[in-house]
N, C-alpha and C. Protein backbone atom coordinates (compact mmCIF):
# COMPACT_ATOMS: atom_id res chain seq x y z
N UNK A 1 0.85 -1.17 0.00
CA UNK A 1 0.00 0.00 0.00
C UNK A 1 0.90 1.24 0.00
N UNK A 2 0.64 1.76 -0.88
CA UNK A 2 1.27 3.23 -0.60
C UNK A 2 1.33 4.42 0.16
N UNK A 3 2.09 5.39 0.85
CA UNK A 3 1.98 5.94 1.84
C UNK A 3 0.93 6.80 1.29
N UNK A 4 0.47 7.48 0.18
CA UNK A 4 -0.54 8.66 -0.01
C UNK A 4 -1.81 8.03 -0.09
N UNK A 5 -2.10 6.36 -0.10
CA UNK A 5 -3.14 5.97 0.00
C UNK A 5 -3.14 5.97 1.50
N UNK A 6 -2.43 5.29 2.51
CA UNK A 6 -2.29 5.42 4.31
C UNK A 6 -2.97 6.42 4.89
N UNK A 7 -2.07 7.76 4.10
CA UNK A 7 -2.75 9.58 4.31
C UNK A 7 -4.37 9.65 4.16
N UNK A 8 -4.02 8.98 2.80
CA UNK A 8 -5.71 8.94 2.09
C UNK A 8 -6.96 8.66 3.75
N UNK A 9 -6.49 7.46 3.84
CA UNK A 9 -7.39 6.60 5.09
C UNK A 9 -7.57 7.07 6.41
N UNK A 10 -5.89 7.61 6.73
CA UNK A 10 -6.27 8.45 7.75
C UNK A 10 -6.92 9.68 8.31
N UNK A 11 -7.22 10.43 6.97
CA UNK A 11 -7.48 11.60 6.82
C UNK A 11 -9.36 11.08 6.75
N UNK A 12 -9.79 10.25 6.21
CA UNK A 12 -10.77 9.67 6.15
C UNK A 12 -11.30 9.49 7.62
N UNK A 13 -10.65 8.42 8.36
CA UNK A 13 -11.17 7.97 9.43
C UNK A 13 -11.53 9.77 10.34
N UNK A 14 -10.46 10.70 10.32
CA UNK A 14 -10.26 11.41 11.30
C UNK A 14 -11.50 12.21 10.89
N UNK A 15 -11.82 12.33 9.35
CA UNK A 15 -13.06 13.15 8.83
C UNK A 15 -13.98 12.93 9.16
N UNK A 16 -15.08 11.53 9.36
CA UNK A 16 -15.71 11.15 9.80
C UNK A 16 -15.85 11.12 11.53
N UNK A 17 -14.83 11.12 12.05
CA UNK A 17 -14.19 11.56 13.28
C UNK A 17 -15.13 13.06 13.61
N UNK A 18 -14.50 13.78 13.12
CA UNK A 18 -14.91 15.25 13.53
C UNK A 18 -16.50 15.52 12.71
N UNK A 19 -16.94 14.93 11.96
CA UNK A 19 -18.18 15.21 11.39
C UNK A 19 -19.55 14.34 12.63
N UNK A 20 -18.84 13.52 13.23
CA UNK A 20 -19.76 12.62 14.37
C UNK A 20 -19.34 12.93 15.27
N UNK A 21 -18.60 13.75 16.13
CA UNK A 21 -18.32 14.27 17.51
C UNK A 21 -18.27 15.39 17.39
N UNK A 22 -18.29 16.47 16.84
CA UNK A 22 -18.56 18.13 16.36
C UNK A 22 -17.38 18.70 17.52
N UNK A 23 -17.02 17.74 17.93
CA UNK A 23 -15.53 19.08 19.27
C UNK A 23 -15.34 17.41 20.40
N UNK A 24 -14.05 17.91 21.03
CA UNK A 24 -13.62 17.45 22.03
C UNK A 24 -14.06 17.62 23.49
N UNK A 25 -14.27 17.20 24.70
CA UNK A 25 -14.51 18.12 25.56
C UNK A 25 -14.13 17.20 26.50
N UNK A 26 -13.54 18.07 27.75
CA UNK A 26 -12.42 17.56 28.34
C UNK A 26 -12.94 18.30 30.04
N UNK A 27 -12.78 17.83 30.96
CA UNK A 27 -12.64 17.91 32.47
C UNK A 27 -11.38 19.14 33.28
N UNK A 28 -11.79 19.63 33.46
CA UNK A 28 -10.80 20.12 34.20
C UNK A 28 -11.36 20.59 35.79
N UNK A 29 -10.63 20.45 36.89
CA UNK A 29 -10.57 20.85 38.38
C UNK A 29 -9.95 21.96 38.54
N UNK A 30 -11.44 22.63 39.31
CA UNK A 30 -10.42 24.33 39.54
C UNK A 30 -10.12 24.55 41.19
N UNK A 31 -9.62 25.06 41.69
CA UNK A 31 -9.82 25.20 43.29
C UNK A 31 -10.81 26.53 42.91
N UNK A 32 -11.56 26.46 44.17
CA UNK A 32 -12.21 27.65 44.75
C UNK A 32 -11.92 28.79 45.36
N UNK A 33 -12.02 28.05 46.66
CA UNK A 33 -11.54 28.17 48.08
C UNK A 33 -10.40 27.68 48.66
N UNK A 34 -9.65 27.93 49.25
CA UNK A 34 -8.65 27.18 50.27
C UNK A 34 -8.74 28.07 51.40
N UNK A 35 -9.49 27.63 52.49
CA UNK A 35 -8.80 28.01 54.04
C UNK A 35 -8.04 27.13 54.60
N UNK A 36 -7.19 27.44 55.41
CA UNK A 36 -6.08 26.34 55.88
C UNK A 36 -6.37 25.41 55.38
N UNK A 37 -6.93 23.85 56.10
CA UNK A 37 -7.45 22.95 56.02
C UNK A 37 -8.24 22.63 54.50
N UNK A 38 -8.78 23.23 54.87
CA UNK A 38 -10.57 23.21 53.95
C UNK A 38 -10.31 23.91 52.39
N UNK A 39 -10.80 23.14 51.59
CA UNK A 39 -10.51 23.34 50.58
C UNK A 39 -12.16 22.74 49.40
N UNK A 40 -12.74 23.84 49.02
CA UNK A 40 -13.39 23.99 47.22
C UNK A 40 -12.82 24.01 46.41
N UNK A 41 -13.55 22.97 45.47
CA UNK A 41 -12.88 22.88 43.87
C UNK A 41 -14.17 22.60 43.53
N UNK A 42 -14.60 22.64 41.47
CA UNK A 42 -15.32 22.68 41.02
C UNK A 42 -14.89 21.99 40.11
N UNK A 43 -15.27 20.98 39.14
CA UNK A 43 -15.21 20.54 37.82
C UNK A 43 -15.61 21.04 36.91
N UNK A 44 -14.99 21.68 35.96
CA UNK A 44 -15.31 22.70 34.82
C UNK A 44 -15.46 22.10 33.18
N UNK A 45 -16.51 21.89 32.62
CA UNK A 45 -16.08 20.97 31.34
C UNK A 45 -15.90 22.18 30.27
N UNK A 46 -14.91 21.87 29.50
CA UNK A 46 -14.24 22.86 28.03
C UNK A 46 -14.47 22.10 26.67
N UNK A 47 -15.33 22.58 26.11
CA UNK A 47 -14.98 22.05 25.06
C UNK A 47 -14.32 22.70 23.70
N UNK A 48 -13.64 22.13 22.91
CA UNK A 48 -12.47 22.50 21.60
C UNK A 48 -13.30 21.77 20.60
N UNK A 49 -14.19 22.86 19.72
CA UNK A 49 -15.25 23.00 19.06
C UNK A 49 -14.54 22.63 17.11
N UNK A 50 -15.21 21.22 16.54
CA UNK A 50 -14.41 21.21 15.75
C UNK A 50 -15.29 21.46 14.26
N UNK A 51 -14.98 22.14 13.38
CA UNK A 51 -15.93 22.76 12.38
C UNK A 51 -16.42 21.44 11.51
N UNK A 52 -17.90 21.39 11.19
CA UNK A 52 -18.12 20.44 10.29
C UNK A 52 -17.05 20.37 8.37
N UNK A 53 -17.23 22.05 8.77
CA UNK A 53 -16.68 22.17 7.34
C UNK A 53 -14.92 21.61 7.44
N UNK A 54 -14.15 21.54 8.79
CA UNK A 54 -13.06 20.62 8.36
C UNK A 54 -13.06 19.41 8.08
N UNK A 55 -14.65 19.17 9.11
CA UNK A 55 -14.68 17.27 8.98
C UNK A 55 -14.57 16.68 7.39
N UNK A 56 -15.51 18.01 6.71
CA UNK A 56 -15.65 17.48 5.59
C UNK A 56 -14.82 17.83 4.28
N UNK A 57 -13.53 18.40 4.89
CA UNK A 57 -12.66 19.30 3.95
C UNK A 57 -11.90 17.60 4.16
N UNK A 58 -11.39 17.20 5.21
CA UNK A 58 -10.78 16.21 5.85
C UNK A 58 -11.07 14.64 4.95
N UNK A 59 -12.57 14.76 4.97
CA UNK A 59 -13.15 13.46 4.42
C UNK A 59 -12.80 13.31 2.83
N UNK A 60 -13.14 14.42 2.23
CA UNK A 60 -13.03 14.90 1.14
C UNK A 60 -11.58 14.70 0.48
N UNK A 61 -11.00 14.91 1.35
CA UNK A 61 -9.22 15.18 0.76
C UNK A 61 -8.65 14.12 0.68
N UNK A 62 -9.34 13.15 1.89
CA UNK A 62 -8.87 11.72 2.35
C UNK A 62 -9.65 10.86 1.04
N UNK A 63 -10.60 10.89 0.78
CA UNK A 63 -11.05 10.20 -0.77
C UNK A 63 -9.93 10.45 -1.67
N UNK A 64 -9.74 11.71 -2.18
CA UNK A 64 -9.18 12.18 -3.15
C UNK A 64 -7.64 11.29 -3.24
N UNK A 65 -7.14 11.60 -2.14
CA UNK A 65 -5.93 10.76 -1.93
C UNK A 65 -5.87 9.24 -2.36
N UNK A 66 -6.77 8.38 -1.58
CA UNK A 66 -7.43 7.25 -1.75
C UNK A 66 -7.31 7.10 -3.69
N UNK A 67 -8.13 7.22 -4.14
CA UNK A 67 -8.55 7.69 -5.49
C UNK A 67 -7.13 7.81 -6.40
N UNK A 68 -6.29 9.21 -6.41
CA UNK A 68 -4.98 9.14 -6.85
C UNK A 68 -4.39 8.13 -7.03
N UNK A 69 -3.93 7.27 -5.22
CA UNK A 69 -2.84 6.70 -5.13
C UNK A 69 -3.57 5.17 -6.05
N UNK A 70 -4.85 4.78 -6.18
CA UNK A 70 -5.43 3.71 -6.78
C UNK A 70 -4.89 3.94 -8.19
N UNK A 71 -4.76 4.84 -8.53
CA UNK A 71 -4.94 4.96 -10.10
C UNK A 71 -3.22 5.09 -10.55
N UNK A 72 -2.40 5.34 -9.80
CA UNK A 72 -0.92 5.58 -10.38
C UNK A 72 -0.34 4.14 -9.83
N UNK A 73 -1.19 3.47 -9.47
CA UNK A 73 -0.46 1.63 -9.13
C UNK A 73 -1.27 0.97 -10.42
C-alpha cells in the first residue's frame, strides 16, 4: 500500500471523526476556596469545538488521496 493511500485513510477515518463528535470536551478541576485545612474545587467541562466544514474538507481530501494513489499503481 502506498503511503498517499495510508494519508488517504487516515485523513478519512479522522473526517468522519470530527463530522460525528462536532468538538472534544475535556474535564478540568479548579480550586475555589482554600482556608487552611478546607478546601473547594469545582469541575469545569471545556470544550475545543471542531468545524463540520473541516470534517468534511478532511473526508473529502482523504477520498481524493485514496482515489490518486489507486490509479498511479
Amino acid at each position: 500500500m502506498k503511503p498517499i493511500m495510508i494519508i488517504g485513510i487516515i485523513l478519512i477515518v479522522l473526517g468522519i471523526g470530527a463530522l460525528a463528535y462536532q468538538g472534544i470536551t475535556y474535564t478540568t478541576r479548579e480550586k475555589i476556596i482554600e482556608i487552611g485545612p478546607f478546601q473547594a474545587s469545582a469541575d469545569t467541562q471545556k470544550t475545543i469545538p471542531l468545524s463540520p466544514l473541516l470534517g468534511g474538507l478532511a473526508l473529502a481530501g482523504g477520498i481524493v488521496m485514496v482515489i490518486v494513489g489507486r490509479k498511479k499503481s
